[in-house]
C-alpha atoms as a PDB file:
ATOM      1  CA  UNK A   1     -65.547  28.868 -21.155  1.00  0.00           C
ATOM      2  CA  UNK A   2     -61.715  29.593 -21.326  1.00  0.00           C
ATOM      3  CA  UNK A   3     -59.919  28.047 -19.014  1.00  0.00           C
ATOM      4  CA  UNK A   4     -57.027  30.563 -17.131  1.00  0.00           C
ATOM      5  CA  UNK A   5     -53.230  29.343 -16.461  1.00  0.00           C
ATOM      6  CA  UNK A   6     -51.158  30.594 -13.867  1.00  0.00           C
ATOM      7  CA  UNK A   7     -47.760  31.219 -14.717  1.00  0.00           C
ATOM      8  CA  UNK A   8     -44.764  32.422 -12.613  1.00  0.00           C
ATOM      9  CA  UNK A   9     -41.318  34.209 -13.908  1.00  0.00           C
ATOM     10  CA  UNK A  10     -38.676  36.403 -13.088  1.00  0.00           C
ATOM     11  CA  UNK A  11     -37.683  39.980 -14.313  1.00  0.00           C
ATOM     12  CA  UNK A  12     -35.277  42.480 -14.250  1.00  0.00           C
ATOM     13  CA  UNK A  13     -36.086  44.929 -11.237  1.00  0.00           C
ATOM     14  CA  UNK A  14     -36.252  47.870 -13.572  1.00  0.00           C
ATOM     15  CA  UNK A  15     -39.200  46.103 -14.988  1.00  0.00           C
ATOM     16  CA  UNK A  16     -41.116  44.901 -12.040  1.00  0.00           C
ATOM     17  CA  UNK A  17     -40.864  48.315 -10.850  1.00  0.00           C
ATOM     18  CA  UNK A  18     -42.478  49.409 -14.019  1.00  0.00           C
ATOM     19  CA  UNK A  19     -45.208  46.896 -14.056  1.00  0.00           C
ATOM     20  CA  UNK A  20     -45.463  47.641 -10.159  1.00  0.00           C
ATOM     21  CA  UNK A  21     -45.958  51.322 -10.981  1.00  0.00           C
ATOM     22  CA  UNK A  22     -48.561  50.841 -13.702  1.00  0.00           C
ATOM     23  CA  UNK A  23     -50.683  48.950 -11.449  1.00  0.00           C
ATOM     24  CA  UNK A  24     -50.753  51.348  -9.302  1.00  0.00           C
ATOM     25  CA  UNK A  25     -51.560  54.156 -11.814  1.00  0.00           C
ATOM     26  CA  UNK A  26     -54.224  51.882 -12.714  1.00  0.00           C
ATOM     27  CA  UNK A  27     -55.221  50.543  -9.478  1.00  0.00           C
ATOM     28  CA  UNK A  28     -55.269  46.987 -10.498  1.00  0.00           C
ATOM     29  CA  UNK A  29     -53.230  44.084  -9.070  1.00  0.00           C
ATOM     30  CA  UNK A  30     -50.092  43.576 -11.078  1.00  0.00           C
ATOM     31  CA  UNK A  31     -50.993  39.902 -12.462  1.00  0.00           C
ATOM     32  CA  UNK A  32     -53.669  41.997 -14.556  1.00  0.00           C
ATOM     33  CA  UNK A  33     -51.188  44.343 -15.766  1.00  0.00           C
ATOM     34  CA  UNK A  34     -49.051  41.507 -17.130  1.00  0.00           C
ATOM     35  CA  UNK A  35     -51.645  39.884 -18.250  1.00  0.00           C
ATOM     36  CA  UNK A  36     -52.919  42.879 -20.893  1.00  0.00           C
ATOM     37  CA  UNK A  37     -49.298  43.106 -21.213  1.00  0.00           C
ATOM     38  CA  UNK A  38     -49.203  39.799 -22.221  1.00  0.00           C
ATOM     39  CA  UNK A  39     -52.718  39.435 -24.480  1.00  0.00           C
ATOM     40  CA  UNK A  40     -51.483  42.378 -26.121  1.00  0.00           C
ATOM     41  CA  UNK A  41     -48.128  41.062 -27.639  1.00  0.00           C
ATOM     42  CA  UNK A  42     -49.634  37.603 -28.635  1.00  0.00           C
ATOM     43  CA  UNK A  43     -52.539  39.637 -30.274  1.00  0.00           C
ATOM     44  CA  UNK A  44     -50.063  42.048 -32.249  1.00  0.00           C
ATOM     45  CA  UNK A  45     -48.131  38.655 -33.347  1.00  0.00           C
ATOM     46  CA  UNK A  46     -51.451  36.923 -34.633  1.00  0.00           C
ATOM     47  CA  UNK A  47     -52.335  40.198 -36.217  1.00  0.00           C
ATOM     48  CA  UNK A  48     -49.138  40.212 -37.869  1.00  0.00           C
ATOM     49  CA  UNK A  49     -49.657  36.338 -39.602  1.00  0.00           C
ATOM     50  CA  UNK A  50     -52.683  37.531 -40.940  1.00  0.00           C
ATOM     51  CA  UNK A  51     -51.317  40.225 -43.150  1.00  0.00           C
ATOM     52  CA  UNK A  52     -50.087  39.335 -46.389  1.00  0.00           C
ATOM     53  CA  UNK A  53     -46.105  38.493 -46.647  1.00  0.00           C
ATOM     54  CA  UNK A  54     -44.069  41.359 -48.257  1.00  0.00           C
ATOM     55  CA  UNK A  55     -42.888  41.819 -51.365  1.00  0.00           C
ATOM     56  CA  UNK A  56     -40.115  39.366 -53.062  1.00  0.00           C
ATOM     57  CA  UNK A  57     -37.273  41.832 -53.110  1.00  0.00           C
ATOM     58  CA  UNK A  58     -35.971  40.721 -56.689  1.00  0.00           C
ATOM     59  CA  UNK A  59     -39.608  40.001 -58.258  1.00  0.00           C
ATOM     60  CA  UNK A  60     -41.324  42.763 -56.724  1.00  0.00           C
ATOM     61  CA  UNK A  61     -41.280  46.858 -57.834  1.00  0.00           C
ATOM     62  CA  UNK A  62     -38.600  48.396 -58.349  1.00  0.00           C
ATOM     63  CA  UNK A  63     -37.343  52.158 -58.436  1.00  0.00           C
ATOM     64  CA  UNK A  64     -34.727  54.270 -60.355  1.00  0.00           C
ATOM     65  CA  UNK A  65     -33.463  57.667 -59.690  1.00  0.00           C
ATOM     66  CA  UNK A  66     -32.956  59.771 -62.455  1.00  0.00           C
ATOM     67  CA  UNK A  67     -32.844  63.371 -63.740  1.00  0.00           C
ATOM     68  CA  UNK A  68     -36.166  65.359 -63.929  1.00  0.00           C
ATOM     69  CA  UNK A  69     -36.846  66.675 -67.001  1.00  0.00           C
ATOM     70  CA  UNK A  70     -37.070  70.734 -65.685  1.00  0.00           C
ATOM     71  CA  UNK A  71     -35.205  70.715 -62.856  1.00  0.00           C
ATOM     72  CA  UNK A  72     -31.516  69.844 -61.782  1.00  0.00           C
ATOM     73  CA  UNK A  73     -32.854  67.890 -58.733  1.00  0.00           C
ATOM     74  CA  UNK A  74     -33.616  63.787 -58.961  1.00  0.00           C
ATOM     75  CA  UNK A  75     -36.988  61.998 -59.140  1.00  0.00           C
ATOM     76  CA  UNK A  76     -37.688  58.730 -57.846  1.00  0.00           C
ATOM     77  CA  UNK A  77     -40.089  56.865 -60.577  1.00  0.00           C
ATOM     78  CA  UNK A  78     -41.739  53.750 -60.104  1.00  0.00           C
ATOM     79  CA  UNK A  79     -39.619  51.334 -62.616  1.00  0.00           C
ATOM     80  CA  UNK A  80     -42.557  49.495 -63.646  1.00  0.00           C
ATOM     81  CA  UNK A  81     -44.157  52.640 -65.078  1.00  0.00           C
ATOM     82  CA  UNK A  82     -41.501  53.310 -68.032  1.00  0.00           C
END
C-alpha cells in the first residue's frame, strides 16, 4: 500500500487562482488538483528517461542542401544516402 505525504508551499496568486478555479470546474478539493498536477509532471519526466537519448550531433545524420536536378528550387537530401 503506498503510503501519502502531505506537503505545503506557496504560489504566485495568479496560480492559486488557477488551481482554485479548476477545482471548481471539476468539483474536487484543490489538494487533488495539485496533486494530478503534480503526478502528471513527475510521470512526463520518467517517461522522458525512458526514451532513448538523441542523436550525437557530430556522429549522427547529417543533411546538405543542394540544387535539384529539374528544378531551380533546393532539396534537402539525407547526407548518408549519397
Amino acid at each position: 500500500m503506498d503510503r501519502h505525504l502531505s506537503l505545503q508551499t506557496y504560489v504566485p496568486r495568479p496560480l492559486a487562482d488557477w488551481i482554485k478555479g479548476k477545482a471548481r470546474d471539476q468539483q474536487v478539493s484543490v489538494s487533488i488538483v495539485i496533486r494530478d498536477q503534480l503526478v502528471e509532471a513527475w510521470q512526463r519526466e520518467n517517461e522522458a528517461r525512458k526514451r532513448p537519448a538523441a542523436l550525437d550531433p557530430v556522429s549522427g545524420p547529417s543533411f546538405s542542401i543542394s540544387p535539384g536536378p529539374s528544378s531551380r528550387r533546393s532539396t534537402i537530401r539525407n547526407a548518408t544516402s549519397f
